[in-house]
Structures are given as structure tokens and as C-alpha cells.
Protein backbone atom coordinates (compact mmCIF):
# COMPACT_ATOMS: atom_id res chain seq x y z
CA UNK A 1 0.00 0.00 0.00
CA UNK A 2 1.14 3.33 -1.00
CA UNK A 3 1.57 6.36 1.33
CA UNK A 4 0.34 9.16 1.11
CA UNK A 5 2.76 11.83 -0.29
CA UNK A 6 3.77 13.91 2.86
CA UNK A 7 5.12 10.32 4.19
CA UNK A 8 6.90 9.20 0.90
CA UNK A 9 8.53 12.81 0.95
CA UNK A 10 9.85 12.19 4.58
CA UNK A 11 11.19 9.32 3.65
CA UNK A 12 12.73 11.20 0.74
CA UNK A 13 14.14 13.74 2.55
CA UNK A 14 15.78 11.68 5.01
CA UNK A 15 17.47 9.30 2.41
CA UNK A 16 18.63 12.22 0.88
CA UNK A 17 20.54 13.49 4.02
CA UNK A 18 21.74 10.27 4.65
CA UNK A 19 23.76 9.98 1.12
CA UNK A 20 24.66 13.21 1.61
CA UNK A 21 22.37 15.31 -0.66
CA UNK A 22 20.28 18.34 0.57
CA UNK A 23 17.28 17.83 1.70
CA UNK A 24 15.96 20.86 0.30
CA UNK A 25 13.97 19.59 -2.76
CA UNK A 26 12.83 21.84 -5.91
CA UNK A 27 11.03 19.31 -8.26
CA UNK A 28 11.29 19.74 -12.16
CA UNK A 29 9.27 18.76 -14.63
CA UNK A 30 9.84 17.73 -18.48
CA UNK A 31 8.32 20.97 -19.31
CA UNK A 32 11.55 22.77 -16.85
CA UNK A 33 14.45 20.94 -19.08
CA UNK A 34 15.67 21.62 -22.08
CA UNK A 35 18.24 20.07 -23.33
CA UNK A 36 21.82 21.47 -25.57
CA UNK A 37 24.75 19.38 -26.72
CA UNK A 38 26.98 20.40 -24.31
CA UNK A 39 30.95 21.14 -24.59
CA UNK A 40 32.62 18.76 -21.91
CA UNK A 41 29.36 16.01 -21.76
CA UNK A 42 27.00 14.78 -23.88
CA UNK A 43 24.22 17.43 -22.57
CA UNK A 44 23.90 20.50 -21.51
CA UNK A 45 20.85 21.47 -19.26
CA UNK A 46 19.02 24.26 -19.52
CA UNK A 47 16.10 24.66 -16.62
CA UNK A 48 13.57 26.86 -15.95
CA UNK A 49 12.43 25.92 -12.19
CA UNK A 50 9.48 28.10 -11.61
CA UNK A 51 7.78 27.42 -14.80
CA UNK A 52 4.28 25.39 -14.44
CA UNK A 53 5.28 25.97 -10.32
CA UNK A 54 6.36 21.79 -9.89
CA UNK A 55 6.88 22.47 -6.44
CA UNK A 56 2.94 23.13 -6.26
CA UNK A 57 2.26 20.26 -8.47
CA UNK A 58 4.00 17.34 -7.07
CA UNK A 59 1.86 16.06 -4.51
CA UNK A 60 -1.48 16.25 -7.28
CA UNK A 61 1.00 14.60 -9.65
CA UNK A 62 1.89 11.88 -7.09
CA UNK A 63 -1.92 11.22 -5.76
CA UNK A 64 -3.12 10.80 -9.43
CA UNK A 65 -0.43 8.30 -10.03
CA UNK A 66 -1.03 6.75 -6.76
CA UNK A 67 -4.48 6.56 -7.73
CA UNK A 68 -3.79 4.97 -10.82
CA UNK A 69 -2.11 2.48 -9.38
CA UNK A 70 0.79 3.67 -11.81
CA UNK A 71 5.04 3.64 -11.08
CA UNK A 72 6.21 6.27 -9.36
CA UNK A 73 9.86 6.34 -9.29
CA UNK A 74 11.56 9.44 -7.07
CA UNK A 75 14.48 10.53 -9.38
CA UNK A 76 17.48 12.69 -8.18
CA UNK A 77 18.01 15.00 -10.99
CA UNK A 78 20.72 17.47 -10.32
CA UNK A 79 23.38 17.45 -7.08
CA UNK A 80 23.43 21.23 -5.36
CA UNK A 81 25.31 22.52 -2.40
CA UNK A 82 21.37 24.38 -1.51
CA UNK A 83 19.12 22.13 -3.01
CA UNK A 84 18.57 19.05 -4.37
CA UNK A 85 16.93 19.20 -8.18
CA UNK A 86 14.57 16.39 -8.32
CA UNK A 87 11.62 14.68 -10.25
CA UNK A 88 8.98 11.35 -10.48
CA UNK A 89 9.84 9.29 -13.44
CA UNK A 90 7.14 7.51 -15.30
CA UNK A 91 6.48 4.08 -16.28
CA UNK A 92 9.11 2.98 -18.16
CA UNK A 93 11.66 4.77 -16.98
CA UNK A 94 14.77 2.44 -17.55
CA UNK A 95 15.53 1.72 -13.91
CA UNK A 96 18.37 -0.24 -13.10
CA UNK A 97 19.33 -0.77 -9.15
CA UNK A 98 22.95 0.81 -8.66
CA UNK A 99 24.89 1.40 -5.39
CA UNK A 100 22.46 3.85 -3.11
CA UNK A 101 19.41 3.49 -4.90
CA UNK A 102 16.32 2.19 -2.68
CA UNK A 103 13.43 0.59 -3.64
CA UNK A 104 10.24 0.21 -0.81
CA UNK A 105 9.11 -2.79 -1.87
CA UNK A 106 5.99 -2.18 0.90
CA UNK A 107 5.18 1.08 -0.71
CA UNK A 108 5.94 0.25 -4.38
CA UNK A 109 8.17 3.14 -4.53
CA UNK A 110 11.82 3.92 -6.26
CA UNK A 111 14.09 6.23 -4.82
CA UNK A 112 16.76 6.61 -7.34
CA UNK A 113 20.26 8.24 -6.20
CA UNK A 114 23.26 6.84 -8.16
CA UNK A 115 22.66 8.61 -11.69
CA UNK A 116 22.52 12.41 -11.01
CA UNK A 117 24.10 15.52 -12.39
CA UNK A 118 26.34 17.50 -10.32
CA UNK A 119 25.65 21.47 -10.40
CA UNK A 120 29.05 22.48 -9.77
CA UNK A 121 30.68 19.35 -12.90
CA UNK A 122 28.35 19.17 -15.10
CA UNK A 123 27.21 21.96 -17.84
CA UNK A 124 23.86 23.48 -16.29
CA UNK A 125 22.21 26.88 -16.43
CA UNK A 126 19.27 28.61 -15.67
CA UNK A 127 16.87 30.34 -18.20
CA UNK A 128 13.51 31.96 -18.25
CA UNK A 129 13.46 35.09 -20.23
CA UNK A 130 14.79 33.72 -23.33
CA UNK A 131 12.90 30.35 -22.33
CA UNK A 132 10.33 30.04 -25.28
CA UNK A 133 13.19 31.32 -28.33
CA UNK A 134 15.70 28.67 -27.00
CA UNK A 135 12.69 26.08 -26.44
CA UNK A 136 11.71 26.76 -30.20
CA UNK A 137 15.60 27.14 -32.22
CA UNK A 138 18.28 26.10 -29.51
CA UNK A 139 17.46 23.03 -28.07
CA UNK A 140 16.56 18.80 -28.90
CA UNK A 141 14.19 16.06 -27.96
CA UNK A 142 14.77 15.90 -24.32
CA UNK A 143 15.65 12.04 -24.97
CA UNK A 144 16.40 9.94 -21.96
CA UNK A 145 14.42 12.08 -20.06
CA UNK A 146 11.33 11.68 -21.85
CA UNK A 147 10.02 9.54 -19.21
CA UNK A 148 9.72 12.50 -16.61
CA UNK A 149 6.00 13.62 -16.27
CA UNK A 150 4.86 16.56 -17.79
CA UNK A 151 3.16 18.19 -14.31
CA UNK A 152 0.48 20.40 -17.43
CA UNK A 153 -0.79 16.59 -17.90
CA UNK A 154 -2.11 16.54 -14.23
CA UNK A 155 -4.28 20.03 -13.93
């Protein structure tokens, strides 16, 4: 049986700290990435936090998939000093256990930890004035991420 989300985020949070993440979570979305080829690594990542506002979103996105009875998988996106970027995967999200991920086999529930960016390695920035001309000339599919949720699908 699956939580509700205020547990499933504690437990979250506290697996976080404990590999030595924050525990200050802002979720993203598909709609918040965009994605360049990048100069050191294969992508660059372009985000755009506040758009759609995830961080109200998550727990509607989470109940309707709990409703659903669908996968929910707890991806950690992007490594901060502040925060911790995060999102839910979807169905088919190609997950493979590695060292320090967790699955809750009571709750149904994947915590994945081992595959994350790193703010201060890997090629990230922030955009949201010029969001919509890079969204529509700059940027490609979003690829291997195209099994993050799009939170517009859940309003």
C-alpha cells in the first residue's frame, strides 16, 4: 500500500541526508528541461524551475499516479550545495538498481540516487526570459528524459 505523499517525501528527505544530498527539494518537470549538446558532456541542461510551479504540483502529480495504481519512481536529478533538483519518473523509466538506490518494496516506490548531475561538474544553467526562443531554435528532444512527467498533464 502506498503512502500518502507527505510520508513518501519524509522518507525522501531523510534518504537524501543520509547519502549526503540536501534535503531541500525543488522538483522539475519535463516541461523545466531543455536540453543542448553540451561542450565537456553529452548534454547540456538548460532549466527553468518556476515554470508550471512543480513544487505546487508534485503532490497532485503523485496522488493521481497513486491513484492509478501507476510507477512512481523518485528521481534525483541534479546534485546542489542548496538544493537538491529532483523529479517522479514515469512508467518505463529504464531503472536499473545501482549502489544507493532504494526501492520500498511495501510502498511500491523507487528512490533513485546513483545517476545524477552535479551542479558544480556538469554543464547546467538557468533560463527563463529567453525560455520560449531557445525552447523553439536552440534546443533537442529531451531524450532519456522523456520519461519525466509533464506536471500540465495533471491540472
Amino acid at each position: 500500500m502506498r503512502p500518502e505523499f507527505n510520508i513518501a517525501f519524509d522518507f525522501y528527505q531523510r534518504a537524501l541526508l543520509e547519502k549526503g544530498f540536501s534535503g531541500n527539494v525543488i522538483w522539475l518537470f519535463r516541461e523545466n528541461i531543455l536540453v543542448k549538446k553540451g561542450n565537456a558532456r553529452r548534454y547540456k541542461l538548460i532549466l527553468n524551475p518556476g515554470l508550471n510551479e512543480p513544487n505546487v504540483n508534485v503532490k497532485a502529480i503523485y496522488d493521481k499516479l497513486k491513484d492509478g495504481n501507476r510507477e512512481i519512481f523518485f528521481f534525483t536529478f541534479i546534485k546542489s550545495n542548496d538544493c537538491t533538483y529532483a523529479t517522479i519518473a514515469g512508467d518505463d523509466f529504464d531503472f536499473e538498481i545501482d549502489d544507493g538506490d532504494v526501492i520500498n518494496k511495501e510502498w511500491n516506490l523507487k528512490f533513485g540516487f546513483s545517476c545524477c548531475f552535479d551542479m558544480e561538474g556538469d554543464e547546467i544553467e538557468f533560463a527563463e526570459e529567453e525560455w520560449n526562443k531557445m525552447k523553439r531554435t536552440e534546443t533537442k528532444d529531451i531524450g532519456p528524459f522523456d520519461y519525466f512527467y509533464l506536471a500540465e498533464y495533471f491540472k
